[in-house]
PDB file of N, CA and C in Angstrom:
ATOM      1  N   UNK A   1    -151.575 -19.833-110.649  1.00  0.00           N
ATOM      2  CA  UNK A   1    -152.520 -20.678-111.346  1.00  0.00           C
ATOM      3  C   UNK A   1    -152.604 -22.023-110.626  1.00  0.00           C
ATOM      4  N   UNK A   2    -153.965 -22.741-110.800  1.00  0.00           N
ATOM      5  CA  UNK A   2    -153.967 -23.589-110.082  1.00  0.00           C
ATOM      6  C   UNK A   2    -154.514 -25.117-111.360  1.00  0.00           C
ATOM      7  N   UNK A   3    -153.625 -26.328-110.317  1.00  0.00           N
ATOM      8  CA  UNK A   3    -154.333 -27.516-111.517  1.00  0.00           C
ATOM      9  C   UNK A   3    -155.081 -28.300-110.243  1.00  0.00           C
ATOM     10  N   UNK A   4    -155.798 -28.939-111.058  1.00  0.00           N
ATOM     11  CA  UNK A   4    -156.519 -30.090-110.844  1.00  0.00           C
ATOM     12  C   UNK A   4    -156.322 -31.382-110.888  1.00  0.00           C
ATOM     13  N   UNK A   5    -156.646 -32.587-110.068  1.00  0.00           N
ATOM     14  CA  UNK A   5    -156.727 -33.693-110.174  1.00  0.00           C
ATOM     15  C   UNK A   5    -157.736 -34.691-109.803  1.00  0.00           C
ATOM     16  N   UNK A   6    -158.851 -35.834-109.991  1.00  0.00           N
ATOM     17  CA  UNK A   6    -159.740 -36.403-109.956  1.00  0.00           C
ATOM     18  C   UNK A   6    -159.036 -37.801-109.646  1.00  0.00           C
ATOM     19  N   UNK A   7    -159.166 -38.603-108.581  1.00  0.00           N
ATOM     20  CA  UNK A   7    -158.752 -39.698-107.773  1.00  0.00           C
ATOM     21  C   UNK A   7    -159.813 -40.530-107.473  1.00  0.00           C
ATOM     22  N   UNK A   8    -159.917 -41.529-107.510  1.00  0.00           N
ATOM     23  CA  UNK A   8    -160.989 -42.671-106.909  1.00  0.00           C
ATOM     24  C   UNK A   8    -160.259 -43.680-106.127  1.00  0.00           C
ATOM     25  N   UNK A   9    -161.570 -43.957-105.350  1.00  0.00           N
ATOM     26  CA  UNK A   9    -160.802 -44.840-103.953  1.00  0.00           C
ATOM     27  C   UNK A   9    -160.176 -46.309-105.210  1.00  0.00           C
ATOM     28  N   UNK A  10    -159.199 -46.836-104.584  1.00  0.00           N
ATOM     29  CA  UNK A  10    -159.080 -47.580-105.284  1.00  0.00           C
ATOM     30  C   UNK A  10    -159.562 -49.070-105.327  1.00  0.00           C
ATOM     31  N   UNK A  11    -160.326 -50.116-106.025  1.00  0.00           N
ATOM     32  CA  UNK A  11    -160.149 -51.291-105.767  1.00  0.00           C
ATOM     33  C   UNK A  11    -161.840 -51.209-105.419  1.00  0.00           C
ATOM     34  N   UNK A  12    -162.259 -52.560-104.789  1.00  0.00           N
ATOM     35  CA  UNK A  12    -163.161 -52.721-104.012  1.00  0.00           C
ATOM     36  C   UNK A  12    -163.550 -51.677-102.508  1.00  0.00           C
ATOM     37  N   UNK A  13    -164.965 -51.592-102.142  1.00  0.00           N
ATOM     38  CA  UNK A  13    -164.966 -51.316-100.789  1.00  0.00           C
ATOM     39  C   UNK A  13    -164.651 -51.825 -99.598  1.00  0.00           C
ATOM     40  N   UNK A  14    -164.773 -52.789 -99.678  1.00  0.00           N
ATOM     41  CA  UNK A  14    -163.975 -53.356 -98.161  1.00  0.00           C
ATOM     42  C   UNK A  14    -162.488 -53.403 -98.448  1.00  0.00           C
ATOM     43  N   UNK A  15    -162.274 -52.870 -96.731  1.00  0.00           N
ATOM     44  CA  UNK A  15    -160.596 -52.731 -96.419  1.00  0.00           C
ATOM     45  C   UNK A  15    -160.160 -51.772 -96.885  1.00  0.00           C
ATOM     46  N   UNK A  16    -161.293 -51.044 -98.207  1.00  0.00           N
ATOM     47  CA  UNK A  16    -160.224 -49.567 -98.480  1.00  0.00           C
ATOM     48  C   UNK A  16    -160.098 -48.474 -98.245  1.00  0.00           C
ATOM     49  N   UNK A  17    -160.734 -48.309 -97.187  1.00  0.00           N
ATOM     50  CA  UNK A  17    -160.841 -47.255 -96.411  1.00  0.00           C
ATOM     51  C   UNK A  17    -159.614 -46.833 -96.150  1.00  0.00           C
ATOM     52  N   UNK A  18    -158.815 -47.558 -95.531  1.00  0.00           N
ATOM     53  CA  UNK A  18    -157.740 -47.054 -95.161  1.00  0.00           C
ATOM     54  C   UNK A  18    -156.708 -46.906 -96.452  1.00  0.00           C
ATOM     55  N   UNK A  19    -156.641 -47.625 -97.589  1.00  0.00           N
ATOM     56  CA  UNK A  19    -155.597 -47.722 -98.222  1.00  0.00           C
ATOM     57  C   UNK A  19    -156.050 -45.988 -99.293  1.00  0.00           C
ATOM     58  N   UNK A  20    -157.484 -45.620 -99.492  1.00  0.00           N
ATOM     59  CA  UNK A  20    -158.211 -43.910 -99.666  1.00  0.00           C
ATOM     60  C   UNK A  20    -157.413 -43.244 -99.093  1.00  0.00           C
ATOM     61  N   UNK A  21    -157.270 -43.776 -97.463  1.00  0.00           N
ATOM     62  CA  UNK A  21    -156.350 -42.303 -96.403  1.00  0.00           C
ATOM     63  C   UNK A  21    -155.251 -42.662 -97.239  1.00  0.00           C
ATOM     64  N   UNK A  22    -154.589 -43.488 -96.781  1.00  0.00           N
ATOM     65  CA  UNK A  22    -152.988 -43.632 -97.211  1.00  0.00           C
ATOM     66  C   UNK A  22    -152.882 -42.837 -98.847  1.00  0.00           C
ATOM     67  N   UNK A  23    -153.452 -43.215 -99.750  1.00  0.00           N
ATOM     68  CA  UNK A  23    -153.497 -42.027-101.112  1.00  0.00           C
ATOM     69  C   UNK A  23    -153.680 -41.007-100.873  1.00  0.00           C
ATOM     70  N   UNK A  24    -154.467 -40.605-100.163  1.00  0.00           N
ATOM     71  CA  UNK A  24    -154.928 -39.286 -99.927  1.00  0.00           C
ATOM     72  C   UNK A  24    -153.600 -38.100 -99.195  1.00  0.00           C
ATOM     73  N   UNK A  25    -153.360 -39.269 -98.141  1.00  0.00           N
ATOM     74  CA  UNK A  25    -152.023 -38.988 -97.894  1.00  0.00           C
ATOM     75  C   UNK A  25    -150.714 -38.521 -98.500  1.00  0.00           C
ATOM     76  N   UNK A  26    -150.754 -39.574 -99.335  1.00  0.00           N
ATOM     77  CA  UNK A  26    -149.527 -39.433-100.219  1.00  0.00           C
ATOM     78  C   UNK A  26    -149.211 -38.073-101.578  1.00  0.00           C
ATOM     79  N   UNK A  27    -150.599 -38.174-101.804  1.00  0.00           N
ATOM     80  CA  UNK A  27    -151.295 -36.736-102.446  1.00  0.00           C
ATOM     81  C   UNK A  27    -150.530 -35.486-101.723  1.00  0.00           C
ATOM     82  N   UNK A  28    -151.072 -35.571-100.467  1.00  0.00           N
ATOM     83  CA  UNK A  28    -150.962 -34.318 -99.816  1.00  0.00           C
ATOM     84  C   UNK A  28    -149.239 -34.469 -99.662  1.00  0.00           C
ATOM     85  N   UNK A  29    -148.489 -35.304 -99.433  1.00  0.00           N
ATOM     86  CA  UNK A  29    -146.935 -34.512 -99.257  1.00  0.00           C
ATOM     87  C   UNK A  29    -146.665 -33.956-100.754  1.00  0.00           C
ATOM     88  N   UNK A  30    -147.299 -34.369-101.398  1.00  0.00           N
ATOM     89  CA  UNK A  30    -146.917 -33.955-102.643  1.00  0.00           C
ATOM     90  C   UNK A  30    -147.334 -32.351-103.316  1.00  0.00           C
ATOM     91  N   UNK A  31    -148.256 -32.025-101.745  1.00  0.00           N
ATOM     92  CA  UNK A  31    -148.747 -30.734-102.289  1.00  0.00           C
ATOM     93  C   UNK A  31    -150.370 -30.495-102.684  1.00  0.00           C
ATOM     94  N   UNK A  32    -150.769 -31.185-102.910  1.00  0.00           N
ATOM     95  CA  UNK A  32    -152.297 -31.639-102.833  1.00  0.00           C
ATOM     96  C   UNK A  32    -152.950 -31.381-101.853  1.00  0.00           C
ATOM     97  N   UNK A  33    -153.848 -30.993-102.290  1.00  0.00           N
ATOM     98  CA  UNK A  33    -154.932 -30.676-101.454  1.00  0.00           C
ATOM     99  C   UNK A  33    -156.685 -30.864-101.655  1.00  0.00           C
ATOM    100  N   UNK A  34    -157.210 -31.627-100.726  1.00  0.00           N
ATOM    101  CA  UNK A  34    -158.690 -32.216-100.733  1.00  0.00           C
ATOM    102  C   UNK A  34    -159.345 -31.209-101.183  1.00  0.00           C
ATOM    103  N   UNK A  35    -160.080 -30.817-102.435  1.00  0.00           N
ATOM    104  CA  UNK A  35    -161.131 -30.003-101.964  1.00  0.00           C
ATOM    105  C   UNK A  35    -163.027 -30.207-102.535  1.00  0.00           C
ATOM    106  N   UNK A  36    -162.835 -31.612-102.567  1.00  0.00           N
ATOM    107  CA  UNK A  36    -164.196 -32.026-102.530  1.00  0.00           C
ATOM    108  C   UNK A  36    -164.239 -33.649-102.622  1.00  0.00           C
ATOM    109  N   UNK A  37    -165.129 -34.073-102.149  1.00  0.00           N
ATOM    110  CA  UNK A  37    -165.319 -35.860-102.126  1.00  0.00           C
ATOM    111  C   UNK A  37    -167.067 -36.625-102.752  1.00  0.00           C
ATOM    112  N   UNK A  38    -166.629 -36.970-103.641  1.00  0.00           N
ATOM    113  CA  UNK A  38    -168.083 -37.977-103.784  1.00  0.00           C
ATOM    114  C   UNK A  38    -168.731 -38.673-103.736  1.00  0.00           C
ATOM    115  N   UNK A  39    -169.139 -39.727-103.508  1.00  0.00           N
ATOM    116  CA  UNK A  39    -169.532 -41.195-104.026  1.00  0.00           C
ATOM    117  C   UNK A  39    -170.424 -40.970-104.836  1.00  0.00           C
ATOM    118  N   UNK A  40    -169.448 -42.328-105.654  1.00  0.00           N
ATOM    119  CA  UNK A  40    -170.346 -42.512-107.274  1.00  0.00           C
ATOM    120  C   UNK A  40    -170.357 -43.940-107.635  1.00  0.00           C
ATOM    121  N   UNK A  41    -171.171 -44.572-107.765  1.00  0.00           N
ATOM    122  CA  UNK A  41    -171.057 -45.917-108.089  1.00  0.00           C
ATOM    123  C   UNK A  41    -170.625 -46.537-107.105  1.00  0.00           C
ATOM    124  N   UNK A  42    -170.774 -46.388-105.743  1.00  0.00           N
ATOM    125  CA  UNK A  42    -169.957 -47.354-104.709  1.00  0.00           C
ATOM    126  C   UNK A  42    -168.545 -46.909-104.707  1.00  0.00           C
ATOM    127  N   UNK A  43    -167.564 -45.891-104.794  1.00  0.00           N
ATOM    128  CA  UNK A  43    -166.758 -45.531-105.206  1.00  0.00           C
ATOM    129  C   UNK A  43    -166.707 -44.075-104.733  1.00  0.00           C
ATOM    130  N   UNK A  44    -165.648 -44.054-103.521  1.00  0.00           N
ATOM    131  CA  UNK A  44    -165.366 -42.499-103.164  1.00  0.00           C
ATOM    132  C   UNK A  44    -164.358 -41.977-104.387  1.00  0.00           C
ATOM    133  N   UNK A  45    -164.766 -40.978-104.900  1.00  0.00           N
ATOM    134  CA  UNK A  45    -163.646 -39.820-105.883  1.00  0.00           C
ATOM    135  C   UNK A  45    -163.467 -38.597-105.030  1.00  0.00           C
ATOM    136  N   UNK A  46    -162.495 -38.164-104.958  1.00  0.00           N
ATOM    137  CA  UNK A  46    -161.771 -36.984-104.353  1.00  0.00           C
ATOM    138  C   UNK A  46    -161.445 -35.718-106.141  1.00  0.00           C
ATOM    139  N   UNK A  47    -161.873 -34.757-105.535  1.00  0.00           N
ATOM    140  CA  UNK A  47    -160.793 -33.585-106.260  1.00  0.00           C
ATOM    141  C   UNK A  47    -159.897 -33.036-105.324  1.00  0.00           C
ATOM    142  N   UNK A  48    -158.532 -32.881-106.166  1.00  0.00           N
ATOM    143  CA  UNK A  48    -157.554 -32.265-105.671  1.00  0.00           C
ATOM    144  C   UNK A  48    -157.254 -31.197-106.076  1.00  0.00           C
ATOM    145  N   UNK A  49    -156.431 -30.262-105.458  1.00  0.00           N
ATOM    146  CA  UNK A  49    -155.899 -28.950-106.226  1.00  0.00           C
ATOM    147  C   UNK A  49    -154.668 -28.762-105.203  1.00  0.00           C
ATOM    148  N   UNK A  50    -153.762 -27.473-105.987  1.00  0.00           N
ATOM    149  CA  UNK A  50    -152.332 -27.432-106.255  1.00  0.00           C
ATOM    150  C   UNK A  50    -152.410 -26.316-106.952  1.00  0.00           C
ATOM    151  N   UNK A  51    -151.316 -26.156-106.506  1.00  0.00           N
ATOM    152  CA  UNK A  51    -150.614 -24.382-107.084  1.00  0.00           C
ATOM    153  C   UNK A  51    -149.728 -25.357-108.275  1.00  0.00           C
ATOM    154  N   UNK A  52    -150.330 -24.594-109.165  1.00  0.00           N
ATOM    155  CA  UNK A  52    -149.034 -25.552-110.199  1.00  0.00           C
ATOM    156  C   UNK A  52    -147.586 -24.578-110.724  1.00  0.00           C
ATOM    157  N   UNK A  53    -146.574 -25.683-110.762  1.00  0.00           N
ATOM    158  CA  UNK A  53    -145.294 -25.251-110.874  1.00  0.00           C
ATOM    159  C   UNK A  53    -144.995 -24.982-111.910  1.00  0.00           C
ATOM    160  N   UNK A  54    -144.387 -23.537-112.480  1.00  0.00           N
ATOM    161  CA  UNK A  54    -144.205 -23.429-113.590  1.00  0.00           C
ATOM    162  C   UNK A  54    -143.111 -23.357-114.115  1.00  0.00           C
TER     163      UNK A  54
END
């Protein structure tokens, strides 16, 4: 079975480009995985997914 998670870049747009990777990052050691990106409102959101642990 799999879960879900919904992430937004954080903060303002400038400069956060990188601090998006670095979350995005941190996501993924955790097992996460990208599997779609949006912009909404000036505002990148990511979905994540994961095998969830039972």
């Amino acid at each position: 079975m799999k879960e879900y998670k919904l992430i937004k870049q954080p903060g303002s747009t400038i400069r956060k480009d990188q601090d998006f990777e670095d979350l995005l990052n941190s996501y993924a050691n955790s097992g996460w995985r990208v599997i779609n990106i949006l912009l909404h409102r000036g505002f990148l959101k990511a979905v994540l997914e994961r095998e969830k642990s039972e």
